[in-house]
Protein backbone atom coordinates (compact mmCIF):
# COMPACT_ATOMS: atom_id res chain seq x y z
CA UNK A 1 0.00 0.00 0.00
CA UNK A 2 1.50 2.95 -0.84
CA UNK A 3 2.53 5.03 1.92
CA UNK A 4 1.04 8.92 3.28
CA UNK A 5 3.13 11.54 1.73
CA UNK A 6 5.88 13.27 4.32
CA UNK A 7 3.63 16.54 4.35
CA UNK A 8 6.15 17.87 6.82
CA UNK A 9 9.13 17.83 4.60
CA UNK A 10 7.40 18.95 1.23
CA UNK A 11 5.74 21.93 2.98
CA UNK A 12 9.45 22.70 3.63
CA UNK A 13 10.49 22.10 0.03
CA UNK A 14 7.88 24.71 -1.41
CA UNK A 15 8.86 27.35 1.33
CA UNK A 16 12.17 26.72 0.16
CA UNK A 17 11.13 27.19 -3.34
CA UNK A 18 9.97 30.72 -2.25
CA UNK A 19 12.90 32.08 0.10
CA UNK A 20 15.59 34.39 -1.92
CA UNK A 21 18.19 31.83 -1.12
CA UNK A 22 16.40 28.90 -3.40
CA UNK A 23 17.85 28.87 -7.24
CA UNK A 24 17.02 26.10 -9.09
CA UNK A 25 17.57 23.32 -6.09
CA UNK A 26 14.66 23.55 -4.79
CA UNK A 27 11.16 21.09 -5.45
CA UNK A 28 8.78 22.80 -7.60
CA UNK A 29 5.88 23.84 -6.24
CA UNK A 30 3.45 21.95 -8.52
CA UNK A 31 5.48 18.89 -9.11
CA UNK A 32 5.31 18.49 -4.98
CA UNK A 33 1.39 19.24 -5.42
CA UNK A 34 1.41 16.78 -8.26
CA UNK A 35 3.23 13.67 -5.86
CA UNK A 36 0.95 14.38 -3.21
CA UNK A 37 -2.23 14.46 -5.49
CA UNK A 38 -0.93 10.96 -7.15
CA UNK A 39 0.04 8.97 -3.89
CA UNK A 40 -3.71 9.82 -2.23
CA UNK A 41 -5.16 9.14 -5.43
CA UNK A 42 -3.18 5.73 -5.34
CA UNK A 43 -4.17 5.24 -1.34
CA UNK A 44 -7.90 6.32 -1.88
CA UNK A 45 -7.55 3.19 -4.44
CA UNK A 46 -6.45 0.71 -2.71
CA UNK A 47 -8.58 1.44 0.14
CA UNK A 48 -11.35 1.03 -2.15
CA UNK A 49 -10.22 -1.95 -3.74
CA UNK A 50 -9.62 -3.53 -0.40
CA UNK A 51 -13.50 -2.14 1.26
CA UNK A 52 -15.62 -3.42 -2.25
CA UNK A 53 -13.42 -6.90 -2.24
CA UNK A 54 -14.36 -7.55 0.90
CA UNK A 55 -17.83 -6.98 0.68
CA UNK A 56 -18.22 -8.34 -3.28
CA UNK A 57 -15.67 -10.75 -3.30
CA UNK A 58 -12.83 -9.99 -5.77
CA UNK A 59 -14.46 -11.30 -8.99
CA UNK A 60 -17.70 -9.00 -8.45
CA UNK A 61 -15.96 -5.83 -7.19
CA UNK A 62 -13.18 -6.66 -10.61
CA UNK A 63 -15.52 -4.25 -12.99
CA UNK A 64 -16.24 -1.93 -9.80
CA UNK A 65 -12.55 -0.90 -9.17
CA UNK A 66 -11.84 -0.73 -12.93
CA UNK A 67 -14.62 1.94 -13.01
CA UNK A 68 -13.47 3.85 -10.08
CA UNK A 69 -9.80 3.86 -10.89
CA UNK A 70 -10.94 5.72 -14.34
CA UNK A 71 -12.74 8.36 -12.37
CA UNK A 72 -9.69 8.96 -10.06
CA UNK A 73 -7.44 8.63 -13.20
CA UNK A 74 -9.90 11.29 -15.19
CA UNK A 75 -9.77 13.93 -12.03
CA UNK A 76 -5.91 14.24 -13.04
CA UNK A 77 -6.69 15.62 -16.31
């Protein structure tokens, strides 16, 4: 299962993107937005996956999950 982002440490990263000090070494803003935005889209999945499998079995909840990972999926674009 894929694990919480460190929110901690990439709050730092995008202050650090901000302070006068930062050229070029710092985490872009929206890439760190962007990892964040992908890992709880990837937990919100699994948890889903594992919640419908164990109430439908895993052959019933099969076209279920397929469905909702193309909503998460579309929410990216």
């Amino acid at each position: 299962m894929p694990e919480t982002p460190d929110f901690e440490s990439l709050a730092r990263r995008i202050a650090h993107f901000f302070s006068p000090a930062a050229q070029g070494d710092a985490l872009d803003p929206a890439q760190a937005l962007r990892l964040v935005w992908n890992a709880r889209g990837a937990a919100d999945l699994v948890k889903l996956e594992a919640e419908l499998t164990s109430q439908m079995g895993a052959t019933a909840s099969g076209p279920y999950v397929k469905n909702l990972d193309r909503a998460l999926r579309a929410l990216d674009r």
